[in-house]
N, C-alpha and C. Protein backbone atom coordinates (compact mmCIF):
# COMPACT_ATOMS: atom_id res chain seq x y z
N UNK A 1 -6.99 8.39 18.33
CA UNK A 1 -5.74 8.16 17.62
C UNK A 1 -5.84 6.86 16.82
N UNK A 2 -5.31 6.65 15.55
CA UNK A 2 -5.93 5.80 14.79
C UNK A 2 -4.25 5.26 14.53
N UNK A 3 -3.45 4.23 14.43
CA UNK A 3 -2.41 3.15 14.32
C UNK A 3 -2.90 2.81 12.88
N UNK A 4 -1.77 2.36 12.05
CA UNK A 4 -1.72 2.05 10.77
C UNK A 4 -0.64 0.85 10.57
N UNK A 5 -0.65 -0.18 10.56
CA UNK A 5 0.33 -1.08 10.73
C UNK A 5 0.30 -1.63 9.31
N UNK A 6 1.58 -1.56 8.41
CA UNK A 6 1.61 -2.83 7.43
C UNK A 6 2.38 -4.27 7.62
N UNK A 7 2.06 -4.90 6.56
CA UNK A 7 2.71 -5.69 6.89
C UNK A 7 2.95 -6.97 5.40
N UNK A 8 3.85 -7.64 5.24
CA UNK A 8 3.79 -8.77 4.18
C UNK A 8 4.82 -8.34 3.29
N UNK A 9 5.91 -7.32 3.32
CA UNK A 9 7.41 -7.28 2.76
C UNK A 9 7.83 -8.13 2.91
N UNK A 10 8.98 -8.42 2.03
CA UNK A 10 9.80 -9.40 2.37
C UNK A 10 10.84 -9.51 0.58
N UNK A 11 11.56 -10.73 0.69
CA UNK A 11 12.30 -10.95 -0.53
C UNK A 11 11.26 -11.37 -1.54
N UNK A 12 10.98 -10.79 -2.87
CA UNK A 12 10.63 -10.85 -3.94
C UNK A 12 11.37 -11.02 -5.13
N UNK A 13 11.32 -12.25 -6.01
CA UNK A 13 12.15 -12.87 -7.23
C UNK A 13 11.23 -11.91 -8.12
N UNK A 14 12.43 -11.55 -9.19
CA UNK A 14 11.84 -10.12 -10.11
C UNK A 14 11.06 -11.36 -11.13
N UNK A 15 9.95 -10.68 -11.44
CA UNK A 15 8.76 -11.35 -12.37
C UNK A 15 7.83 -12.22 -11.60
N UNK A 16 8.10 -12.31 -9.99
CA UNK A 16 6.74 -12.81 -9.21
C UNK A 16 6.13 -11.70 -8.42
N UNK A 17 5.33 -12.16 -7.39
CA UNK A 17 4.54 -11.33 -6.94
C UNK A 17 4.20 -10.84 -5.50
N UNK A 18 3.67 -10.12 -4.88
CA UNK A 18 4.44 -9.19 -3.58
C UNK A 18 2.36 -9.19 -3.11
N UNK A 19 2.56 -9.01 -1.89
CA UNK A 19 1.17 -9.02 -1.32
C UNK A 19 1.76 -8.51 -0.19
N UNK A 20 0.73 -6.96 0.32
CA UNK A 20 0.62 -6.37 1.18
C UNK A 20 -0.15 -6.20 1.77
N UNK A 21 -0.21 -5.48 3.08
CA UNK A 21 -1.35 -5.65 3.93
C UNK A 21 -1.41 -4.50 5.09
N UNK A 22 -2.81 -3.23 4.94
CA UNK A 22 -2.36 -2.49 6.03
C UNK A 22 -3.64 -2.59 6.64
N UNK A 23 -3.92 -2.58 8.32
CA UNK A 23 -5.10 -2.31 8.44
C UNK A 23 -5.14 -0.48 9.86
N UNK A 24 -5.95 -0.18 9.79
CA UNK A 24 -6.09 0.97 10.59
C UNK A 24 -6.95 0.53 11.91
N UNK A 25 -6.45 0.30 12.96
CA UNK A 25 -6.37 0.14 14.06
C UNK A 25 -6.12 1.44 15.22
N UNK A 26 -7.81 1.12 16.64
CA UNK A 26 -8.60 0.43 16.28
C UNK A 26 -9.80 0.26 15.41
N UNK A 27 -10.52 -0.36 15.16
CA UNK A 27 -11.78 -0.78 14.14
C UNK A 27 -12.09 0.21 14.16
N UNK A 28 -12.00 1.06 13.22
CA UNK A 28 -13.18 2.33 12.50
C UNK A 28 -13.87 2.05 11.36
N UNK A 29 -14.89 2.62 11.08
CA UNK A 29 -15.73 2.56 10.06
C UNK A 29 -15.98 3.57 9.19
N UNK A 30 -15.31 4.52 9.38
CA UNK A 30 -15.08 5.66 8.22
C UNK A 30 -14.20 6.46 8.26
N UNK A 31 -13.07 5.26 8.04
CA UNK A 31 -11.83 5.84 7.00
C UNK A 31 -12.28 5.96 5.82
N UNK A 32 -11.86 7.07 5.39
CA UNK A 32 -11.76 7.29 3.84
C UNK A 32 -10.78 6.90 3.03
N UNK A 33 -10.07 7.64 2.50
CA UNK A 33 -9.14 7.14 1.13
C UNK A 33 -8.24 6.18 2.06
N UNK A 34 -7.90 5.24 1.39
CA UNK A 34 -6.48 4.60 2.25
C UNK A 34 -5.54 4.33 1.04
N UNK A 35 -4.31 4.31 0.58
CA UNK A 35 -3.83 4.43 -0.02
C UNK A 35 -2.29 3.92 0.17
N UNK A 36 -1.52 3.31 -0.95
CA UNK A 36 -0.52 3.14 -0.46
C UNK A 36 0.86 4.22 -1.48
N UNK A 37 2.39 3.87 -0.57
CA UNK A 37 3.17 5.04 -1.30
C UNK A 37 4.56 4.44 -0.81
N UNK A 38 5.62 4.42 -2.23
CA UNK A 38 6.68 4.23 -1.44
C UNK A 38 7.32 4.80 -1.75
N UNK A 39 8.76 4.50 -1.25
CA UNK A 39 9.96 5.19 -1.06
C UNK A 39 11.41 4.40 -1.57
N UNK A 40 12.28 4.66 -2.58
CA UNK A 40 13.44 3.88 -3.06
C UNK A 40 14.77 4.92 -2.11
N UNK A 41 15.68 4.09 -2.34
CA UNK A 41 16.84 5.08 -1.15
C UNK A 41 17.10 6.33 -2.60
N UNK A 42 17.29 7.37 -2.07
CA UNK A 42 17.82 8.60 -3.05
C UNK A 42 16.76 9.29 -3.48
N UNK A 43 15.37 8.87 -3.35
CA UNK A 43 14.33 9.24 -3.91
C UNK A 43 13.14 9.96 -3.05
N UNK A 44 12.39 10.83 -2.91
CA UNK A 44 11.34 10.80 -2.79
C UNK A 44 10.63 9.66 -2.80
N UNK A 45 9.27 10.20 -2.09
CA UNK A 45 8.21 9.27 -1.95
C UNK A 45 7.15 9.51 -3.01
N UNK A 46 6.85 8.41 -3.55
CA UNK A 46 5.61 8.57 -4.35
C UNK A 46 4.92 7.62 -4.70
N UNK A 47 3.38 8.09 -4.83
CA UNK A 47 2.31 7.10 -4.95
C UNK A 47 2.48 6.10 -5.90
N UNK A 48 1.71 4.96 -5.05
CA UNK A 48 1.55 3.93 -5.89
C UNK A 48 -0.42 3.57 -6.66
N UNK A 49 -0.79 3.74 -5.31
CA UNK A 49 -2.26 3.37 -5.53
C UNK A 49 -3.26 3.60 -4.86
N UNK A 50 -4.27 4.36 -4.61
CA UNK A 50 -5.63 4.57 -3.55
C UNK A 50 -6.46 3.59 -3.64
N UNK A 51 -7.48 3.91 -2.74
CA UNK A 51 -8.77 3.27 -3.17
C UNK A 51 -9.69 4.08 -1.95
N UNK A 52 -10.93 4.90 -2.69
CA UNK A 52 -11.97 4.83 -1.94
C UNK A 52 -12.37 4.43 -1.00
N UNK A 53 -13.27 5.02 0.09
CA UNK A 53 -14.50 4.05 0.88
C UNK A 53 -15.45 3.49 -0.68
N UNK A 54 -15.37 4.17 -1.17
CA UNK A 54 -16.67 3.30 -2.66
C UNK A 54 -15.87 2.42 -2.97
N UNK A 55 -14.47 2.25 -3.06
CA UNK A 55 -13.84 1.22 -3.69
C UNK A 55 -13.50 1.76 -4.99
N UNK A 56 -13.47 2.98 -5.16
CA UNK A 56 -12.88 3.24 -6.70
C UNK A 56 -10.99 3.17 -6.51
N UNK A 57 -10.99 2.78 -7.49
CA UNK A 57 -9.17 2.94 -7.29
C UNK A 57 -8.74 3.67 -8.08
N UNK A 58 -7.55 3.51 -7.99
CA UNK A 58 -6.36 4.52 -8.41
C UNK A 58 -4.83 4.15 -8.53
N UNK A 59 -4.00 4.49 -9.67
CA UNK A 59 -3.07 3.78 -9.78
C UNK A 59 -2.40 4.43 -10.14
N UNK A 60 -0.70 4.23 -10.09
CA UNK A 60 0.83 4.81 -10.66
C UNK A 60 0.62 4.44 -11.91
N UNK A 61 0.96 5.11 -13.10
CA UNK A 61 1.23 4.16 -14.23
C UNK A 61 2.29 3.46 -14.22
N UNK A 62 3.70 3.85 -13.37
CA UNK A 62 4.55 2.51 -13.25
C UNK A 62 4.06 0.96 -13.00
N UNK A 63 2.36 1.18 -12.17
CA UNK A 63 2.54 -0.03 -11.79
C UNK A 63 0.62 -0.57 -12.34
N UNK A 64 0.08 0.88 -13.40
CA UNK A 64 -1.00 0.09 -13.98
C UNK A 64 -1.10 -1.20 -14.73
N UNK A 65 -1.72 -1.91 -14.31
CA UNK A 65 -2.28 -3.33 -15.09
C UNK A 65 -0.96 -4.10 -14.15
N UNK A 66 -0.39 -3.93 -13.13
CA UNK A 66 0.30 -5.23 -12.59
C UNK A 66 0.18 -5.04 -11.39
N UNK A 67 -0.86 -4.12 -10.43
CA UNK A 67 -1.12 -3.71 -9.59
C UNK A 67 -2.71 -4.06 -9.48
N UNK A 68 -3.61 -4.16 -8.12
CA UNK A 68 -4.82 -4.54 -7.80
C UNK A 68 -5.23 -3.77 -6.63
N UNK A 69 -5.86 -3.03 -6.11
CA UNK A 69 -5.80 -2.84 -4.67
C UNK A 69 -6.99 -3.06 -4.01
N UNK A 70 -7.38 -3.33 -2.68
CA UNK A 70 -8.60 -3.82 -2.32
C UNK A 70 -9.05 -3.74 -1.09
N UNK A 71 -9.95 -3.25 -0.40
CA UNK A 71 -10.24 -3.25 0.99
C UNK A 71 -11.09 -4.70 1.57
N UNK A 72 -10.98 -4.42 2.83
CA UNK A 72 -11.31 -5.35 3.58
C UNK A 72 -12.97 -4.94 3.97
N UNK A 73 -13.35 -6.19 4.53
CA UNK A 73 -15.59 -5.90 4.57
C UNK A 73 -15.35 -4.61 5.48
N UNK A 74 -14.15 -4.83 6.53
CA UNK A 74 -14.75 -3.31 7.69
C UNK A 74 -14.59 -1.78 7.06
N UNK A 75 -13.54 -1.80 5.83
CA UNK A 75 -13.12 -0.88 5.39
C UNK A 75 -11.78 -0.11 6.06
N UNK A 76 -11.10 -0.93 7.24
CA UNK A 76 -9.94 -0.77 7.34
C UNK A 76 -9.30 -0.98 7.40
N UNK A 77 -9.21 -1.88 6.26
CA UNK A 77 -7.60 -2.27 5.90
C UNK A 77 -7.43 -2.12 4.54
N UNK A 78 -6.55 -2.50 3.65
CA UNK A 78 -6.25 -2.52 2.55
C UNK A 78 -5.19 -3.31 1.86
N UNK A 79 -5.52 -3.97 0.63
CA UNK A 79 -4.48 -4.96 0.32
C UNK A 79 -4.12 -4.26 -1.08
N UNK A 80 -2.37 -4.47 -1.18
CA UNK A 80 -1.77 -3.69 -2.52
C UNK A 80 -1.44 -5.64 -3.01
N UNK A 81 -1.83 -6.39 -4.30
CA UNK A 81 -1.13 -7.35 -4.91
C UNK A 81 -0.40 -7.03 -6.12
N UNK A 82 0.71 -7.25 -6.14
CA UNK A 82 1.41 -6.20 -7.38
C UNK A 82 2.21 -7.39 -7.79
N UNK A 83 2.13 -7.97 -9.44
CA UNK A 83 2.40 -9.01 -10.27
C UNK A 83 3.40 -8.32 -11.41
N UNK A 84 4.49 -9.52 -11.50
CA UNK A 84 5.54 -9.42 -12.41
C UNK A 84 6.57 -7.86 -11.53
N UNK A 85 6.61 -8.51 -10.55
CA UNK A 85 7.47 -7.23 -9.92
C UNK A 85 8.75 -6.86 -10.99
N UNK A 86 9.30 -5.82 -10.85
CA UNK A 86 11.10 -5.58 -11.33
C UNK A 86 11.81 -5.20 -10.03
N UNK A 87 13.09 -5.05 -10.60
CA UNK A 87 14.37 -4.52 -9.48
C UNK A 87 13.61 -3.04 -9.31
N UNK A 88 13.14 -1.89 -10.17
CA UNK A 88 12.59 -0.90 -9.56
C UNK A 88 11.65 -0.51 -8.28
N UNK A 89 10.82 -1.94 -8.41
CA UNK A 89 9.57 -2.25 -7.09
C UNK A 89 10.60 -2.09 -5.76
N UNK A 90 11.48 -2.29 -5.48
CA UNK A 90 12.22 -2.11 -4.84
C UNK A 90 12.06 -1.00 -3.62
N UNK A 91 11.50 -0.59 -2.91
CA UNK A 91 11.17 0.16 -1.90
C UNK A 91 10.73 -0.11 -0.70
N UNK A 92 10.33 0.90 0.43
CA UNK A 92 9.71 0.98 1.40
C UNK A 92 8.56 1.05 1.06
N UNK A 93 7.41 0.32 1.14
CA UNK A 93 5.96 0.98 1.17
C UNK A 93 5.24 1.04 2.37
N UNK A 94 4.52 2.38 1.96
CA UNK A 94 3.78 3.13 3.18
C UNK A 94 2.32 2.84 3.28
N UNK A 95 1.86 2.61 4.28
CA UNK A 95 0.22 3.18 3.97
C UNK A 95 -0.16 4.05 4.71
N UNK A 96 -1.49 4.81 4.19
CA UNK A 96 -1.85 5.78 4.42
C UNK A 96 -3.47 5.63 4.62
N UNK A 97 -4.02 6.49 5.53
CA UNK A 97 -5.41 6.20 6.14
C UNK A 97 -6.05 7.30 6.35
N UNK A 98 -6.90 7.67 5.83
CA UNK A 98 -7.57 9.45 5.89
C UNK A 98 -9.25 8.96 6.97
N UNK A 99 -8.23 9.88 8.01
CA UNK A 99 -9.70 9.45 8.92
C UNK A 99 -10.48 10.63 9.81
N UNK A 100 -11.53 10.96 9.62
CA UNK A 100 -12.05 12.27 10.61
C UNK A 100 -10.29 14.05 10.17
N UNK A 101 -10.59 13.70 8.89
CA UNK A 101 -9.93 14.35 8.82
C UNK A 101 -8.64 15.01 8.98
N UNK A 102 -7.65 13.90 9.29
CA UNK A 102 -6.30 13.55 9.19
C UNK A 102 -6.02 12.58 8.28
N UNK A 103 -4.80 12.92 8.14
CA UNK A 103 -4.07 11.39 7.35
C UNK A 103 -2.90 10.56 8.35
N UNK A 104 -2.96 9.71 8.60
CA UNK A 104 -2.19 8.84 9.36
C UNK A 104 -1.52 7.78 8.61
N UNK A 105 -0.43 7.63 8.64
CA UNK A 105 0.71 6.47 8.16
C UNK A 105 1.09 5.68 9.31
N UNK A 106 1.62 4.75 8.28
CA UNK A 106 2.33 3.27 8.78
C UNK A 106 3.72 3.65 8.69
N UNK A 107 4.59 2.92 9.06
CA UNK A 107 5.79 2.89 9.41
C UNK A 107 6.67 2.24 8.39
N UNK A 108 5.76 1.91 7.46
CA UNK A 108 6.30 1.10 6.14
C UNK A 108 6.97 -0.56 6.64
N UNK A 109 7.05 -1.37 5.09
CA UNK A 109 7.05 -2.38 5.20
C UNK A 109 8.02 -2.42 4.03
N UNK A 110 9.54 -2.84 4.03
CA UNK A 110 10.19 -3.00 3.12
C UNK A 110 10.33 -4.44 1.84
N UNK A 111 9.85 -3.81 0.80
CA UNK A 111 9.89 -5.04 0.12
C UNK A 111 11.40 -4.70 -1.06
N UNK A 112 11.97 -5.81 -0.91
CA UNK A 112 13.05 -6.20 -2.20
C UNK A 112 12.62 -6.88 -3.23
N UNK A 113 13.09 -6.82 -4.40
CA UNK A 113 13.27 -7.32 -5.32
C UNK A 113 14.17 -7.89 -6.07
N UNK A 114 14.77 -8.88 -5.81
CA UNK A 114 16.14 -9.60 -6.17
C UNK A 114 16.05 -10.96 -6.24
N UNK A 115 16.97 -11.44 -7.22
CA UNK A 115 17.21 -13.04 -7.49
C UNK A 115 18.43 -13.27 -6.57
């Protein structure tokens, strides 16, 4: 059974910047895609950004070119840094961990966006 914990929400001033953090617990070494996804109230859920075990990424165009995503040396964790936030960034974000052939989520980590 593989745990997915995020973590690093919190209050965000619109036009700075938000740093997240999920890792997949315990230590595995071949997770595949890990990916993150959120959620606004009224809305569906939808992607923000993947990334490979190669490290290729993948991105929302809501949030291409102000978005980064990045794994850690073990390959399980993953960091979303997302610059010049707006009031839209506004969500729950999820992560997600594809491992031995499941996908396993986090419990999300709520980030705001407000002055």
């Amino acid at each position: 059974q593989v745990r997915v914990v995020e973590s690093g929400g919190g209050l965000v001033q619109p036009g700075g910047s938000l740093s997240l953090s999920c890792t997949a617990s315990p230590t595995v070494y071949n997770v595949g895609l890990m990916s993150w996804y959120r959620q606004s109230p009224g809305k569906s859920r939808e992607f923000v950004s993947s990334v490979t075990n190669a490290l290729i990424p993948t991105y929302a165009d809501s949030v291409k070119g102000r978005a980064a995503i990045s794994r850690g040396d073990r390959g399980n964790t993953v960091y979303l840094q997302m610059n010049s936030v707006k009031s839209e960034d506004t969500a729950i974000y999820f992560c997600s961990a594809y491992y031995m052939e499941r996908t396993y989520w986090g419990q999300g980590t709520q980030v705001n966006v407000s002055s």
